[in-house]
N, C-alpha and C. Protein backbone atom coordinates (compact mmCIF):
# COMPACT_ATOMS: atom_id res chain seq x y z
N UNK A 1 -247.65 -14.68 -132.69
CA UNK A 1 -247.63 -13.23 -132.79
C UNK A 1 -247.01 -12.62 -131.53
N UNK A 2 -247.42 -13.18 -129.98
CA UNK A 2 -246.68 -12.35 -129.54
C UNK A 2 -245.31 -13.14 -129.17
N UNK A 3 -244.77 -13.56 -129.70
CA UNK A 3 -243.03 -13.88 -129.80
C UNK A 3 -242.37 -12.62 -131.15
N UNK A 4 -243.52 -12.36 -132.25
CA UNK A 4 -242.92 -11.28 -132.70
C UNK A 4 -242.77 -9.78 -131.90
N UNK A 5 -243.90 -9.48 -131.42
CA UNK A 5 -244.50 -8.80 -130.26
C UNK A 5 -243.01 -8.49 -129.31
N UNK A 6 -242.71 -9.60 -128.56
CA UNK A 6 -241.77 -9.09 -127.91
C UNK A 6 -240.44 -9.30 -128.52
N UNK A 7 -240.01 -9.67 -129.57
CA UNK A 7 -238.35 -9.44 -130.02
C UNK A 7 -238.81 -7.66 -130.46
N UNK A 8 -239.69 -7.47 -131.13
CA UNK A 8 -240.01 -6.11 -131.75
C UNK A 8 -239.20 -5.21 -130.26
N UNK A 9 -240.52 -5.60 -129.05
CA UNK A 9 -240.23 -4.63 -127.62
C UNK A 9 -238.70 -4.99 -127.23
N UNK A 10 -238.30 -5.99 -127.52
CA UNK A 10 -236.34 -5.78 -127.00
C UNK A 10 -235.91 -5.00 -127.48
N UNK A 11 -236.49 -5.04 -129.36
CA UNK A 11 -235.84 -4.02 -130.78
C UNK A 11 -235.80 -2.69 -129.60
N UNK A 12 -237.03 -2.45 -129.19
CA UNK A 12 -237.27 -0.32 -128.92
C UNK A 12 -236.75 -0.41 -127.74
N UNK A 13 -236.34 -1.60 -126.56
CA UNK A 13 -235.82 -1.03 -125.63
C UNK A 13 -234.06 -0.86 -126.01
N UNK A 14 -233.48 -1.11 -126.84
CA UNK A 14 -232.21 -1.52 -127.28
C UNK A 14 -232.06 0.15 -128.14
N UNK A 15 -233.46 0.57 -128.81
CA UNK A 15 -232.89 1.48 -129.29
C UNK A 15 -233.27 2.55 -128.73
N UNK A 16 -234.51 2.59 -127.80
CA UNK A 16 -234.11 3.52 -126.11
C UNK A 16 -232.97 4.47 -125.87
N UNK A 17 -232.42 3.20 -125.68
CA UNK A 17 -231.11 3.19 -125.17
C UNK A 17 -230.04 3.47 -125.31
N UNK A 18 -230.39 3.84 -126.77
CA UNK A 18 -228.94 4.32 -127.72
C UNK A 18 -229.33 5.64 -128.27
N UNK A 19 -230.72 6.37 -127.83
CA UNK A 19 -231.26 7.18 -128.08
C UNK A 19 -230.31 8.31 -127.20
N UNK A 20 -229.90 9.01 -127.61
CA UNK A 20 -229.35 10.15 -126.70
C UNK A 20 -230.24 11.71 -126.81
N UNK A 21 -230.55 11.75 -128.21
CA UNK A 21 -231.27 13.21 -128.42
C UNK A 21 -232.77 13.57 -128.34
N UNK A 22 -233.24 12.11 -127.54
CA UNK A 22 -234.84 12.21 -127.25
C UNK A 22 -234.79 12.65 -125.80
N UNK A 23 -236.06 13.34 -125.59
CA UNK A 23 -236.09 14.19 -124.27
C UNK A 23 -236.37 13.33 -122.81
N UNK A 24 -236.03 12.81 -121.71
CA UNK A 24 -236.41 12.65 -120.85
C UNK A 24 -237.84 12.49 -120.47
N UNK A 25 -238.55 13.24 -120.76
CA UNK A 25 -239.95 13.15 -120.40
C UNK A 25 -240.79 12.09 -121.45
N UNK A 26 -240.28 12.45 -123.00
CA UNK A 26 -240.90 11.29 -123.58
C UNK A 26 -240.05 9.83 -123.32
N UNK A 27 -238.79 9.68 -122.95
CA UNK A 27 -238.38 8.46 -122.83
C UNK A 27 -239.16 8.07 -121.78
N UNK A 28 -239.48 8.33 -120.39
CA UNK A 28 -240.06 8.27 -119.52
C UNK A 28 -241.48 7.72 -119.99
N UNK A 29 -242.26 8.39 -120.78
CA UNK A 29 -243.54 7.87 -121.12
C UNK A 29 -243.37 6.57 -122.00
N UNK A 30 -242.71 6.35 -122.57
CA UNK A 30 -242.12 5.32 -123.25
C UNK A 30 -242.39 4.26 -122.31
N UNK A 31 -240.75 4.23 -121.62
CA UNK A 31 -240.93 3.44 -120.68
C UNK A 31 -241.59 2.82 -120.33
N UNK A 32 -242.82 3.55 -119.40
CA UNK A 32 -243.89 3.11 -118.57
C UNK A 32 -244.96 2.49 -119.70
N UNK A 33 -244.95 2.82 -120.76
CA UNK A 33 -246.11 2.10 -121.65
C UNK A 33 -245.41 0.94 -121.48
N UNK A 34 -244.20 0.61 -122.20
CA UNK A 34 -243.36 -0.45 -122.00
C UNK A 34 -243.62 -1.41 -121.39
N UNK A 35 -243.47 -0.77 -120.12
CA UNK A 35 -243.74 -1.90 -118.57
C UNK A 35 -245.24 -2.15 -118.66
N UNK A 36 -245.89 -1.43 -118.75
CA UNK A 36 -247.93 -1.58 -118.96
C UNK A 36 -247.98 -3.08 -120.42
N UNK A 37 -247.28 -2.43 -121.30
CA UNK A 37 -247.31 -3.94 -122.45
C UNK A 37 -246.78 -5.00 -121.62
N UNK A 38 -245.87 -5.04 -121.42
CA UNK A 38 -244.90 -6.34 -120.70
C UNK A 38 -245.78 -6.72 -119.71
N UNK A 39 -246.40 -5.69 -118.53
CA UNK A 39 -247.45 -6.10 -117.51
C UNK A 39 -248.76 -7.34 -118.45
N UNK A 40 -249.59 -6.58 -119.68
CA UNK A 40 -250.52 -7.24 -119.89
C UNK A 40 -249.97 -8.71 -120.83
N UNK A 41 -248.93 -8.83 -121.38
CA UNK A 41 -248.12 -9.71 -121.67
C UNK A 41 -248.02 -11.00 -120.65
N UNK A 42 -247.84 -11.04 -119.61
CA UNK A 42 -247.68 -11.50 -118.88
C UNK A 42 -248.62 -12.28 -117.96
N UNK A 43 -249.88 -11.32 -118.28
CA UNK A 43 -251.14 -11.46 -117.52
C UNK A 43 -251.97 -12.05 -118.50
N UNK A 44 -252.09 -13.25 -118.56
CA UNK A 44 -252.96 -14.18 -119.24
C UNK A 44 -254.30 -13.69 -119.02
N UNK A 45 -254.80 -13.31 -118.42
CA UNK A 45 -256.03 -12.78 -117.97
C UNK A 45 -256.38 -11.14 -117.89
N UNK A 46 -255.65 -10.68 -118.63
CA UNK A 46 -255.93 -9.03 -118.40
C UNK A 46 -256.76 -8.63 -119.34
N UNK A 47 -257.79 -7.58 -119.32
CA UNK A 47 -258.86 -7.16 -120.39
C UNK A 47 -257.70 -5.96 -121.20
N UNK A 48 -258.31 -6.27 -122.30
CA UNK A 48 -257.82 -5.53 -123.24
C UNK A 48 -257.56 -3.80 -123.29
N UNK A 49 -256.99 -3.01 -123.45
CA UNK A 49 -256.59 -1.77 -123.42
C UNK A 49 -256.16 -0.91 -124.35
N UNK A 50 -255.95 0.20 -124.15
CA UNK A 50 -255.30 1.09 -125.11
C UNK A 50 -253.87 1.78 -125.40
N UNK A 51 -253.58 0.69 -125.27
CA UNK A 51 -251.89 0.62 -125.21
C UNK A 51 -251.36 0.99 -126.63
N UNK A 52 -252.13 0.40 -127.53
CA UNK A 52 -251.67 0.28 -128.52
C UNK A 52 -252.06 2.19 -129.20
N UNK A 53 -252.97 2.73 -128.51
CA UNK A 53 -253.32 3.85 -128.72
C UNK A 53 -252.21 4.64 -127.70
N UNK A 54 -251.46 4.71 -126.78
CA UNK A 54 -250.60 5.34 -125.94
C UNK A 54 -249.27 5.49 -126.91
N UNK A 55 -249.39 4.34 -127.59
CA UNK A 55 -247.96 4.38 -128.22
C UNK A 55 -247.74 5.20 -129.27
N UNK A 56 -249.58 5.11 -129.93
CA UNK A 56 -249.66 6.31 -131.59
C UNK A 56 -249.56 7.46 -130.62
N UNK A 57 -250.11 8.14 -129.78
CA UNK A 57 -249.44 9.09 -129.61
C UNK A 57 -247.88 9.33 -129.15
N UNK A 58 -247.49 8.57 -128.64
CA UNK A 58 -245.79 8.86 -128.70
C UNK A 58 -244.79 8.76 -129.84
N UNK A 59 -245.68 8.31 -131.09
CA UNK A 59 -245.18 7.99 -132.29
C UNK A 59 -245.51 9.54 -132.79
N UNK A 60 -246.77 10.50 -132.55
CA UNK A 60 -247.06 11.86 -132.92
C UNK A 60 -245.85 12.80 -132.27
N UNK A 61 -245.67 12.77 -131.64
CA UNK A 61 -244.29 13.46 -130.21
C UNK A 61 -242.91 13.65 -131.41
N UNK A 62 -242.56 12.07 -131.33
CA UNK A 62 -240.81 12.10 -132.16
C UNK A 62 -240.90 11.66 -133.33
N UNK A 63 -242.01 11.55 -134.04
CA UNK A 63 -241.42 11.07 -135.44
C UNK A 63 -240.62 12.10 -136.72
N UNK A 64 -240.89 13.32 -136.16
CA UNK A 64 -239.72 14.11 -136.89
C UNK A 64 -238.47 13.98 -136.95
N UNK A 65 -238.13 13.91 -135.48
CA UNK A 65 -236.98 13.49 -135.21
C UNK A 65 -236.21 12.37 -135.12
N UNK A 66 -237.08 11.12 -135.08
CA UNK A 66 -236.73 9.87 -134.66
C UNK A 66 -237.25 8.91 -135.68
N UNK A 67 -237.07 8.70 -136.92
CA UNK A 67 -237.75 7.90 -137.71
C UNK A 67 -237.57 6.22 -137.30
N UNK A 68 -236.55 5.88 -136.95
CA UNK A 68 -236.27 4.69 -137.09
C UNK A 68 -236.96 4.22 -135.62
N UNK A 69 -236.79 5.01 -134.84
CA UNK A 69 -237.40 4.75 -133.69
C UNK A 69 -239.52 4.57 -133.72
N UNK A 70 -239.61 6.01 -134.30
CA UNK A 70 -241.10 5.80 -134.71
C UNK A 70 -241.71 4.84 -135.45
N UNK A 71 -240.69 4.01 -136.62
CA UNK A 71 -241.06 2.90 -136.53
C UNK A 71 -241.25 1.75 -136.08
N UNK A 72 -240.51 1.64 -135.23
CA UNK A 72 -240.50 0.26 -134.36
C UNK A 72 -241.51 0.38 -133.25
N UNK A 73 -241.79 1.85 -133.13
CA UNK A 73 -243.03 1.67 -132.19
C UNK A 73 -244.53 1.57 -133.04
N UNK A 74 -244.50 1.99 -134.32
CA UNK A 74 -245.42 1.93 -135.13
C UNK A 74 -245.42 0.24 -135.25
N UNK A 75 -244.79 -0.55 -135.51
CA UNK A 75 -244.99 -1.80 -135.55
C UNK A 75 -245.22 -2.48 -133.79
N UNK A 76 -245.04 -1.97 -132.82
CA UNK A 76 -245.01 -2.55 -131.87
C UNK A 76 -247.09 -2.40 -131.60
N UNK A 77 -247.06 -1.18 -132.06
CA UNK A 77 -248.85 -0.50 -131.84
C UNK A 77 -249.63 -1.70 -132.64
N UNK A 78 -248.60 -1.92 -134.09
CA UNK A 78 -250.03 -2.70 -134.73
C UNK A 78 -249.91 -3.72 -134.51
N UNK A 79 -248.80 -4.16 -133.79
CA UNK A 79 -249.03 -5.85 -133.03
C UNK A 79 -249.59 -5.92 -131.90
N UNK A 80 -250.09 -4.83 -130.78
CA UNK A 80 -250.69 -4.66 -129.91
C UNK A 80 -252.53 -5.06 -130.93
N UNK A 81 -252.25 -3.90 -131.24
CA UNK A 81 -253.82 -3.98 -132.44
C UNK A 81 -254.17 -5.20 -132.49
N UNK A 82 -253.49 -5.74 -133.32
CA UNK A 82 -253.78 -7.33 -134.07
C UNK A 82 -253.98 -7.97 -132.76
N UNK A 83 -253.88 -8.38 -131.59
CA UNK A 83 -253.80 -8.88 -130.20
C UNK A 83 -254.74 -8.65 -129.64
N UNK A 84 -255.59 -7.12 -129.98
CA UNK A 84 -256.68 -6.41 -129.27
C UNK A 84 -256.05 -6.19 -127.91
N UNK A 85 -254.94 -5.95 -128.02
CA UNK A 85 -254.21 -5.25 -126.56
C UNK A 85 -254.52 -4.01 -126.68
């Protein structure tokens, strides 16, 4: 699961990136969740968090505007979920 986990997180940083009409401040929050997943990813030993709850709200922010994007973070949340990240 998390080898799906992170091709998913390459998927949203790839489409980040190609994002031009999302605002600065939410890419920014993005981001840093980003780096916080990748941090507890990494950390074999980290207690579990609400990451996966940081992300539903950034999925509330752009999903008007950003469908394809709100999904890939909607799938990135429920693989956090399933992980108890």
């Amino acid at each position: 699961m998390q080898q799906k986990l992170e091709e998913t997180l390459k998927e949203l940083h790839e489409q980040l990136a190609n994002t031009e009409d999302l605002g600065a401040e939410q890419v920014a929050m993005l981001r840093v969740t980003l780096a916080e997943i990748q941090a507890k990813l990494d950390d074999e030993h980290s207690e579990p968090s609400s990451l996966s709850s940081q992300l539903s709200e950034s999925i509330e922010q752009i999903q008007g505007s950003h469908p394809v994007l709100t999904n890939t973070i909607a799938r990135v949340a429920d693989l956090l979920a399933q992980m108890g990240i």
